[in-house]
PDB file of N, CA and C in Angstrom:
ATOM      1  N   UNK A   1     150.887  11.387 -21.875  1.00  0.00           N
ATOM      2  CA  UNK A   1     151.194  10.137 -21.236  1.00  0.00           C
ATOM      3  C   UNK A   1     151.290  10.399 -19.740  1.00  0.00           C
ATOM      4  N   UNK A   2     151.091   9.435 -19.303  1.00  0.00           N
ATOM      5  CA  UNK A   2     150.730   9.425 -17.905  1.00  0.00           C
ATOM      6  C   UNK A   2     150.756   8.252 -16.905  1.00  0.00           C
ATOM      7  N   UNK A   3     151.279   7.491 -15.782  1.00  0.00           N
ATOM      8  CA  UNK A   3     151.671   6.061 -15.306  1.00  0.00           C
ATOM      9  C   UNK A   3     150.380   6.127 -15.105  1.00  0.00           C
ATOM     10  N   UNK A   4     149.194   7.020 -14.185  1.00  0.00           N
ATOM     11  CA  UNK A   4     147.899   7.067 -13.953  1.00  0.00           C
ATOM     12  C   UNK A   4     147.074   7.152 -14.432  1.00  0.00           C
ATOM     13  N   UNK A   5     146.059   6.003 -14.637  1.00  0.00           N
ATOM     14  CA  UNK A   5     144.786   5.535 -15.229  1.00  0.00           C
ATOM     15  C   UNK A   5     143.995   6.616 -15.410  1.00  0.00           C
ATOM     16  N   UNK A   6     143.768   7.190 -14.108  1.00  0.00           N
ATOM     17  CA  UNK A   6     142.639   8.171 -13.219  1.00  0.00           C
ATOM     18  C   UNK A   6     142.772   9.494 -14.823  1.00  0.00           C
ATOM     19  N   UNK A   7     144.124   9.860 -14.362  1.00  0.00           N
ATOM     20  CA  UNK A   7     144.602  11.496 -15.668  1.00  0.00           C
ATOM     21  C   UNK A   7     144.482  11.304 -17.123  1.00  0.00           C
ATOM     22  N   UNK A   8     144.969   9.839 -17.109  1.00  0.00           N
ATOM     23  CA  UNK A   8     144.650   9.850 -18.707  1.00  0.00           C
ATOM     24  C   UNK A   8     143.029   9.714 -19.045  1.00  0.00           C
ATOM     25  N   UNK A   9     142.181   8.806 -18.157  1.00  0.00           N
ATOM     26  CA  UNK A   9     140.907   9.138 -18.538  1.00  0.00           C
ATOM     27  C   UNK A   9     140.469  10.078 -18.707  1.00  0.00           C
ATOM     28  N   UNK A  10     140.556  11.602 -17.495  1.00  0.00           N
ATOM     29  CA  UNK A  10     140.128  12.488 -17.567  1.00  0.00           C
ATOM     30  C   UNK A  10     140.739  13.097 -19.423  1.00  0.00           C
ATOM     31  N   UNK A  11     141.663  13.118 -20.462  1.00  0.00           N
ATOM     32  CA  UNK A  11     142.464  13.941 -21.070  1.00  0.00           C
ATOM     33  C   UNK A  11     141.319  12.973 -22.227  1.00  0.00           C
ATOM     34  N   UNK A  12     141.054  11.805 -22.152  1.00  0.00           N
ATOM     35  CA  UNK A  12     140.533  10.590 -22.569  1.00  0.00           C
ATOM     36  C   UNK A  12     139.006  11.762 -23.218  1.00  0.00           C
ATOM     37  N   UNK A  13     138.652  12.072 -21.680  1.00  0.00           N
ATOM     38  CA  UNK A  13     137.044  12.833 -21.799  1.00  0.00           C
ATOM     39  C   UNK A  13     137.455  14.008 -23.018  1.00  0.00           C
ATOM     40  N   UNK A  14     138.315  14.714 -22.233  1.00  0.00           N
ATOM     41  CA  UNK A  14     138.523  16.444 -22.615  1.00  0.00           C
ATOM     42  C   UNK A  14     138.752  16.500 -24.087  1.00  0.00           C
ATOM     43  N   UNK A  15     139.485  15.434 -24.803  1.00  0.00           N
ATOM     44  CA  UNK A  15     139.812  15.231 -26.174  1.00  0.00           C
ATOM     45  C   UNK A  15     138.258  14.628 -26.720  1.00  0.00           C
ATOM     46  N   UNK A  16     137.517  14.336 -25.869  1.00  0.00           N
ATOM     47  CA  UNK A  16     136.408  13.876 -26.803  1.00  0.00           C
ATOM     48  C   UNK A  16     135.614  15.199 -26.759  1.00  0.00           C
ATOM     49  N   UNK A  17     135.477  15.735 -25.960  1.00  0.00           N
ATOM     50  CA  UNK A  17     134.783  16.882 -25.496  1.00  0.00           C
ATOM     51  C   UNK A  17     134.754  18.333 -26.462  1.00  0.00           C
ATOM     52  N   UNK A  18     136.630  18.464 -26.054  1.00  0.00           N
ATOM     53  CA  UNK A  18     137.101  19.306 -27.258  1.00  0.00           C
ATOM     54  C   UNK A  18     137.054  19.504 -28.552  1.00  0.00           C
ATOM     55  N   UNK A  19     136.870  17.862 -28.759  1.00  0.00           N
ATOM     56  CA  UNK A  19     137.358  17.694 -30.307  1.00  0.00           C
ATOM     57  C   UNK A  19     138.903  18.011 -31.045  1.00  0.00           C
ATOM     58  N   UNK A  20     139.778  17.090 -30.132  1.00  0.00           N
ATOM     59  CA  UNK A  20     141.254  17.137 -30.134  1.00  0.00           C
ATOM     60  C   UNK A  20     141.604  16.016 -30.880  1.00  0.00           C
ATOM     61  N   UNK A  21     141.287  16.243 -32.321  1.00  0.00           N
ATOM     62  CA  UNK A  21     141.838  14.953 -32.656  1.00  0.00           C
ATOM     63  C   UNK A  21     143.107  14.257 -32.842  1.00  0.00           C
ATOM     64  N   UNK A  22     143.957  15.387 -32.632  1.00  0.00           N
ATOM     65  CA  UNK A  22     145.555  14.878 -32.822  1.00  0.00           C
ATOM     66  C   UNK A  22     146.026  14.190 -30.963  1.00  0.00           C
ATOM     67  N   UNK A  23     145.264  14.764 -30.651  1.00  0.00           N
ATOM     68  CA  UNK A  23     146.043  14.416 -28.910  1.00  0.00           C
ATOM     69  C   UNK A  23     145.364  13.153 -28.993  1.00  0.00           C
ATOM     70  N   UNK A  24     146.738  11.970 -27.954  1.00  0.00           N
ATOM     71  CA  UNK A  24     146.853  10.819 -28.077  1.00  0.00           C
ATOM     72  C   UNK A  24     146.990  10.340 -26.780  1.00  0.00           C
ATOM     73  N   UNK A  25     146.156  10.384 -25.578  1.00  0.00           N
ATOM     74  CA  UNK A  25     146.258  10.059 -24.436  1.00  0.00           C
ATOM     75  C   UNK A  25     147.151   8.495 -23.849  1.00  0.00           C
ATOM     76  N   UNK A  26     147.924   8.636 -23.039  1.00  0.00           N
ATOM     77  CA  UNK A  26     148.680   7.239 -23.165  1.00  0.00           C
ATOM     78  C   UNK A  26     149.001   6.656 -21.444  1.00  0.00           C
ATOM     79  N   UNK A  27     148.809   5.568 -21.334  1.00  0.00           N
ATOM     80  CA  UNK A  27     148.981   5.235 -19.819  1.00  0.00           C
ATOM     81  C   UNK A  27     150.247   4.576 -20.280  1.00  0.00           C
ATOM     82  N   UNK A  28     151.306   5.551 -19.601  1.00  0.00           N
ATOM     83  CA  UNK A  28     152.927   4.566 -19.379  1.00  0.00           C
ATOM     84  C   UNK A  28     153.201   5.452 -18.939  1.00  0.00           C
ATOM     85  N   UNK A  29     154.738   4.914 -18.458  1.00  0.00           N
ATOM     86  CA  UNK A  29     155.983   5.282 -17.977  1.00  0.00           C
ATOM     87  C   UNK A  29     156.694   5.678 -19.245  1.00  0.00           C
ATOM     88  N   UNK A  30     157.780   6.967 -19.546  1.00  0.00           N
ATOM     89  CA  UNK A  30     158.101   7.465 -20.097  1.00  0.00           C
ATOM     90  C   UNK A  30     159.093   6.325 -20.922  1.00  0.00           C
ATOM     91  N   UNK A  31     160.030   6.229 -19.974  1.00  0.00           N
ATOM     92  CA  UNK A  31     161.191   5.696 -19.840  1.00  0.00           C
ATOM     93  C   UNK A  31     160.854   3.885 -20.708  1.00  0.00           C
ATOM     94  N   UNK A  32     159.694   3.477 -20.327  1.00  0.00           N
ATOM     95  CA  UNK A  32     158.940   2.473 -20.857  1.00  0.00           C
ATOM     96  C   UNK A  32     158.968   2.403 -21.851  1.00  0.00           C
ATOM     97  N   UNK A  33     157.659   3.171 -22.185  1.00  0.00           N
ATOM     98  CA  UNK A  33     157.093   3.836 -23.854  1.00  0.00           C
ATOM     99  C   UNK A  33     158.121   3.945 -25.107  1.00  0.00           C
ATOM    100  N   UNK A  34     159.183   4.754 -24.643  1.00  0.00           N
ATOM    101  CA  UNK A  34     160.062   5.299 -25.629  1.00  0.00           C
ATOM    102  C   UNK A  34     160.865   4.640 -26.077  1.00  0.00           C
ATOM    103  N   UNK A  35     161.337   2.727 -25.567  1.00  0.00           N
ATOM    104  CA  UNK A  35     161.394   1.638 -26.206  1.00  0.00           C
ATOM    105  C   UNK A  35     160.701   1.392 -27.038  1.00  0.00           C
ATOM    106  N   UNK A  36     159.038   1.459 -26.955  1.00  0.00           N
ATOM    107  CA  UNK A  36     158.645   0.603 -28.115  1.00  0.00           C
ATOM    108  C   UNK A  36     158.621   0.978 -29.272  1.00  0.00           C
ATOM    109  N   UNK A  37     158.495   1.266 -30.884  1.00  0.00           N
ATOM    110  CA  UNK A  37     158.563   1.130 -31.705  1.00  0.00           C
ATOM    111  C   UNK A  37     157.838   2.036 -32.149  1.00  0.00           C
ATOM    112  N   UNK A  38     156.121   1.872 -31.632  1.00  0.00           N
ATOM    113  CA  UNK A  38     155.787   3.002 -32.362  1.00  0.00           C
ATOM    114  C   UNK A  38     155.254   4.338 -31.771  1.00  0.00           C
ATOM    115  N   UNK A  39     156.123   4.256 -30.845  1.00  0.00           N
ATOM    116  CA  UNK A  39     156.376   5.400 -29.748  1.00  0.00           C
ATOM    117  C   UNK A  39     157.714   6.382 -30.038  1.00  0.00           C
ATOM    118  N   UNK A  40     158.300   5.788 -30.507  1.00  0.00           N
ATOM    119  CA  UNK A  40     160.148   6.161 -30.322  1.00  0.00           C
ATOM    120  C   UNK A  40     159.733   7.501 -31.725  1.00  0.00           C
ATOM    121  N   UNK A  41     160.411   8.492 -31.743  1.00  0.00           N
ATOM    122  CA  UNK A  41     160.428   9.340 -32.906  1.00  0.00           C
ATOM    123  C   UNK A  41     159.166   9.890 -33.197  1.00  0.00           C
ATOM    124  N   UNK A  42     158.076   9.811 -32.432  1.00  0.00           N
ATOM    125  CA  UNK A  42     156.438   9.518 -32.989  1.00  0.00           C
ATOM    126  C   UNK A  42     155.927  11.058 -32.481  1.00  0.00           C
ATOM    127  N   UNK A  43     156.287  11.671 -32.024  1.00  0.00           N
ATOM    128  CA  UNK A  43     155.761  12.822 -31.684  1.00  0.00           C
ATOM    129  C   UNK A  43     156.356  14.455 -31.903  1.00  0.00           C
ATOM    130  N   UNK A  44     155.225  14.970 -32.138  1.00  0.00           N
ATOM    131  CA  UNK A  44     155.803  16.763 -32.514  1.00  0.00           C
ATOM    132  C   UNK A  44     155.981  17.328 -30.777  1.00  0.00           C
ATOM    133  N   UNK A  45     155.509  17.114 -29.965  1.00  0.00           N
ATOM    134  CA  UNK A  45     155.598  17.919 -28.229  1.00  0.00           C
ATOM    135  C   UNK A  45     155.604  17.140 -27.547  1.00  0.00           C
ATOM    136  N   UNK A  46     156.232  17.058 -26.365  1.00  0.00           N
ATOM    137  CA  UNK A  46     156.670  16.664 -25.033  1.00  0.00           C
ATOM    138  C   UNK A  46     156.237  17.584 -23.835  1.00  0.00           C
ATOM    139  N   UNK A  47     155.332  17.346 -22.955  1.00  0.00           N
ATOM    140  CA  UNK A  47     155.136  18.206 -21.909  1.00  0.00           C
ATOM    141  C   UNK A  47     155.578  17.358 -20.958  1.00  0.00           C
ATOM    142  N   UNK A  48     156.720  18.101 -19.819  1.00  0.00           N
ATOM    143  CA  UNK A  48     157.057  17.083 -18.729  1.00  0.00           C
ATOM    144  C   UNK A  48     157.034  17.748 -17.593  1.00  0.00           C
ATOM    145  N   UNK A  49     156.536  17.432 -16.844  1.00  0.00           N
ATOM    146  CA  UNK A  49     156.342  17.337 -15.705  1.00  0.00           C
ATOM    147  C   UNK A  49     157.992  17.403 -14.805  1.00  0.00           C
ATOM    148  N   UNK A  50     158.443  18.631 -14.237  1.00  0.00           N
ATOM    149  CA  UNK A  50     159.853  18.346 -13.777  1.00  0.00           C
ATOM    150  C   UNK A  50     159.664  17.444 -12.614  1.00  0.00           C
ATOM    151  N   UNK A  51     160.513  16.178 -12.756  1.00  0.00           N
ATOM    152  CA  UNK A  51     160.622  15.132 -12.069  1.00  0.00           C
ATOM    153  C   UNK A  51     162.136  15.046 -11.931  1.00  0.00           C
ATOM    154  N   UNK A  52     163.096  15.814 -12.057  1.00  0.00           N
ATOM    155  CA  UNK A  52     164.150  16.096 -11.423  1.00  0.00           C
ATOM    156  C   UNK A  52     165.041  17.195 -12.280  1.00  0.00           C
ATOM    157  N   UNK A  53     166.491  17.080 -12.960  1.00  0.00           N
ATOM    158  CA  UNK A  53     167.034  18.537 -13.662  1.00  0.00           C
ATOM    159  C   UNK A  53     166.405  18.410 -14.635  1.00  0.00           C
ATOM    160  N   UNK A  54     166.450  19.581 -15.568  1.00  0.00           N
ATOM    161  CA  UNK A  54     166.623  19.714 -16.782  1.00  0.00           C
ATOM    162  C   UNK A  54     166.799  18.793 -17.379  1.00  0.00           C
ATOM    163  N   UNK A  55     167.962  17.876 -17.337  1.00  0.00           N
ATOM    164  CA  UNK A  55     169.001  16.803 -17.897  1.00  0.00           C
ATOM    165  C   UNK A  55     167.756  15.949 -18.346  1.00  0.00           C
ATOM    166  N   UNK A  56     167.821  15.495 -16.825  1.00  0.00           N
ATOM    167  CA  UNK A  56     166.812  14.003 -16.641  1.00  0.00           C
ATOM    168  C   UNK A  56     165.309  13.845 -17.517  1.00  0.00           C
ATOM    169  N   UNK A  57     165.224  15.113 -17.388  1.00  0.00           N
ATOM    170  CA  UNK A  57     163.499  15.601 -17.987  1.00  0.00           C
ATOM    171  C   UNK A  57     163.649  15.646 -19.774  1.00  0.00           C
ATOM    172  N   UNK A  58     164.749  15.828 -20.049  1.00  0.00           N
ATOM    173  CA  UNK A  58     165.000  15.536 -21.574  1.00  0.00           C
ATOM    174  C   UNK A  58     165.322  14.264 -21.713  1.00  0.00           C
ATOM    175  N   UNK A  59     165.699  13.619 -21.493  1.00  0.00           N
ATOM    176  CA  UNK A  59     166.569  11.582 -20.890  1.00  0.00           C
ATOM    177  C   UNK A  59     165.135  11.202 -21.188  1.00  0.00           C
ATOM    178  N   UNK A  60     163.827  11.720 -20.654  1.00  0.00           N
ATOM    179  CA  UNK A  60     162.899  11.120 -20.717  1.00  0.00           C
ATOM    180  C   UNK A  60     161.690  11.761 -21.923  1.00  0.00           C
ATOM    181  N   UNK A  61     162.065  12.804 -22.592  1.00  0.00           N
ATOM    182  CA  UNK A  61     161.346  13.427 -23.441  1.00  0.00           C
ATOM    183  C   UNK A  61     161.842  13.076 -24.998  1.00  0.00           C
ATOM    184  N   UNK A  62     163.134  13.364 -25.325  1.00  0.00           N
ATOM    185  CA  UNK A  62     163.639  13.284 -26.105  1.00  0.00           C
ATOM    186  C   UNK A  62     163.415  11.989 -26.833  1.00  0.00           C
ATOM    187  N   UNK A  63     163.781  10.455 -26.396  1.00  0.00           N
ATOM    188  CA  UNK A  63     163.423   9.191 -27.479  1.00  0.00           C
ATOM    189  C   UNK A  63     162.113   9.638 -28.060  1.00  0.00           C
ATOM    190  N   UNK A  64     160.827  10.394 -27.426  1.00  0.00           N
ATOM    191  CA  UNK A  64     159.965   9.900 -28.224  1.00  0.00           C
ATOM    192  C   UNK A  64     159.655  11.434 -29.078  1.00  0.00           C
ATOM    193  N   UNK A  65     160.291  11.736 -29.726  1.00  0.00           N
ATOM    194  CA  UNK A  65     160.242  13.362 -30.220  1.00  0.00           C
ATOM    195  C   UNK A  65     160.503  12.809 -31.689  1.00  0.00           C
ATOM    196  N   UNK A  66     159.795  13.388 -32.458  1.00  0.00           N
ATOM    197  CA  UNK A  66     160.441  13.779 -33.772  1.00  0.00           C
ATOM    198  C   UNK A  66     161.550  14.496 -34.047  1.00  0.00           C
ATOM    199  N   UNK A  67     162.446  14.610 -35.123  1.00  0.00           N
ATOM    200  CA  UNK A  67     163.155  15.870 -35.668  1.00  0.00           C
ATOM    201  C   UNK A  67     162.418  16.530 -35.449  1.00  0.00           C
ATOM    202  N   UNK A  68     163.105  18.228 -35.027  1.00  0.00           N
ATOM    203  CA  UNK A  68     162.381  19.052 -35.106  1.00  0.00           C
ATOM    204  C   UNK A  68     161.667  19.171 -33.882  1.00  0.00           C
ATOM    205  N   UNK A  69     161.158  18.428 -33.237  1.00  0.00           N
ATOM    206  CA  UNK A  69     160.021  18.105 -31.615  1.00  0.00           C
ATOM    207  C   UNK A  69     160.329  18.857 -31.024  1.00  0.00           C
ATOM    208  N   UNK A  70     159.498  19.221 -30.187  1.00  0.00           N
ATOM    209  CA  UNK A  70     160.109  20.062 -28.757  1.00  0.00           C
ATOM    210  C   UNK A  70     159.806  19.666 -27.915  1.00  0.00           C
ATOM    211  N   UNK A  71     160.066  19.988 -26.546  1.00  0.00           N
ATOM    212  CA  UNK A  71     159.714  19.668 -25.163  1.00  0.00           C
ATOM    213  C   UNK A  71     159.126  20.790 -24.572  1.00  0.00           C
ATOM    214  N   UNK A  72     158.248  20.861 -23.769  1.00  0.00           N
ATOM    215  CA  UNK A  72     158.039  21.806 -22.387  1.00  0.00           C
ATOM    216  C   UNK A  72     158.393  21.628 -21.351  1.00  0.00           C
ATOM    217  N   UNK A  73     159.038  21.699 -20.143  1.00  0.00           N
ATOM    218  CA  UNK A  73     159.525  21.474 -18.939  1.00  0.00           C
ATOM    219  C   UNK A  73     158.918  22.506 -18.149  1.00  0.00           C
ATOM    220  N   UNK A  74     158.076  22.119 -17.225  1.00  0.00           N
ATOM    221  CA  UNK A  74     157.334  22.856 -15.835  1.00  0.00           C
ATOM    222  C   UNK A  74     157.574  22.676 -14.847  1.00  0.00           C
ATOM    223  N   UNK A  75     157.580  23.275 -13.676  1.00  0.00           N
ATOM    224  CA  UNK A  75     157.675  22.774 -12.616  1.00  0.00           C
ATOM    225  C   UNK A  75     156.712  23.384 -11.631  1.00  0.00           C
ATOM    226  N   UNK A  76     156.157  22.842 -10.606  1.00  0.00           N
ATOM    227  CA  UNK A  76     155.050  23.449  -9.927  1.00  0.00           C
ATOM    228  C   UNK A  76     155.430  25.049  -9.168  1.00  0.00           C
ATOM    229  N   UNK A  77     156.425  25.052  -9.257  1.00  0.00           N
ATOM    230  CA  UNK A  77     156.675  26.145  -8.168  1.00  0.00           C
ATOM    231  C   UNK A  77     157.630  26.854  -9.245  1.00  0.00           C
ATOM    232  N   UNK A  78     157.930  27.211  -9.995  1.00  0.00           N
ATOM    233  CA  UNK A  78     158.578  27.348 -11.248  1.00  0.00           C
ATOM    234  C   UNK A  78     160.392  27.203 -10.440  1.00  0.00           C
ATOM    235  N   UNK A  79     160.757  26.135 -10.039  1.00  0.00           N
ATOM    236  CA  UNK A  79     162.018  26.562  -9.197  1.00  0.00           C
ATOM    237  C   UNK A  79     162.284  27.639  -8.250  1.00  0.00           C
ATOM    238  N   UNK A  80     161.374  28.151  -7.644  1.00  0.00           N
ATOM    239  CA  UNK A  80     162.216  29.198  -6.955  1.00  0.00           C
ATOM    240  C   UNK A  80     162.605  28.416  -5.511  1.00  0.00           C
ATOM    241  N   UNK A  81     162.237  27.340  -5.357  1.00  0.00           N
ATOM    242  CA  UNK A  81     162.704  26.678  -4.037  1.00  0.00           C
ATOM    243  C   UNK A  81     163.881  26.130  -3.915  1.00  0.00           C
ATOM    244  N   UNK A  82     164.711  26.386  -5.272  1.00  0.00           N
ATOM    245  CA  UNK A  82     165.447  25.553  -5.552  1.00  0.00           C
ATOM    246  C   UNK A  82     166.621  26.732  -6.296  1.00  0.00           C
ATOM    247  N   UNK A  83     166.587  27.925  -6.857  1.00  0.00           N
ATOM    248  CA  UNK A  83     167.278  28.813  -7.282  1.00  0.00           C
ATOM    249  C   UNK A  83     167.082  29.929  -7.017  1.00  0.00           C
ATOM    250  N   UNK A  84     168.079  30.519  -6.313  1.00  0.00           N
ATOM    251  CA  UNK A  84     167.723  31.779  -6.008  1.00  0.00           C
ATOM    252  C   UNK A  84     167.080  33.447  -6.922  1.00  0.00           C
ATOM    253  N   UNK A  85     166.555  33.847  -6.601  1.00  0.00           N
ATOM    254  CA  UNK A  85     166.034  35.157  -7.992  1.00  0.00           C
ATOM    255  C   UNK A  85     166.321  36.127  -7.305  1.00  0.00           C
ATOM    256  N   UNK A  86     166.771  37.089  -8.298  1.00  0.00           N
ATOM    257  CA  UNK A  86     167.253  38.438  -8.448  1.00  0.00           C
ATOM    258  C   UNK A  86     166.675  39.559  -7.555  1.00  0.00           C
TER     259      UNK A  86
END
């Protein structure tokens, strides 16, 4: 899922390309989506994009997860701009 038209087309191609038949390309807002019905509980993975803590990035992963689901949380710079390392 993705708010941008542009990314989900491209994932749109790559799943046809690949032959991904389980991946489900989606234009929304997280926070959106995970109201509706047959979004909510509907998924085995979550990849998110860190768009602020930890916290927040589950707030927005979690409604639409199955039991069992997981999340991924990335961040471009893996935090080090933001936590100091050893």
């Amino acid at each position: 899922m993705d708010s941008i038209q542009k990314k989900v087309t491209c994932l749109q191609q790559l799943q046809t390309t690949l032959q991904l038949e389980t991946l489900r390309p989606l234009v929304g807002r997280s926070e959106q989506v995970c109201q509706l019905p047959p979004h909510r509980g509907a998924y085995d993975l979550a990849l998110v994009r860190a768009v602020g803590t930890a916290s927040v990035c589950a707030e927005y992963a979690l409604p639409l997860l199955r039991e069992r689901g997981g999340a991924i949380l990335y961040r471009g710079d893996n935090g080090r701009g933001k936590i100091p390392l050893p």
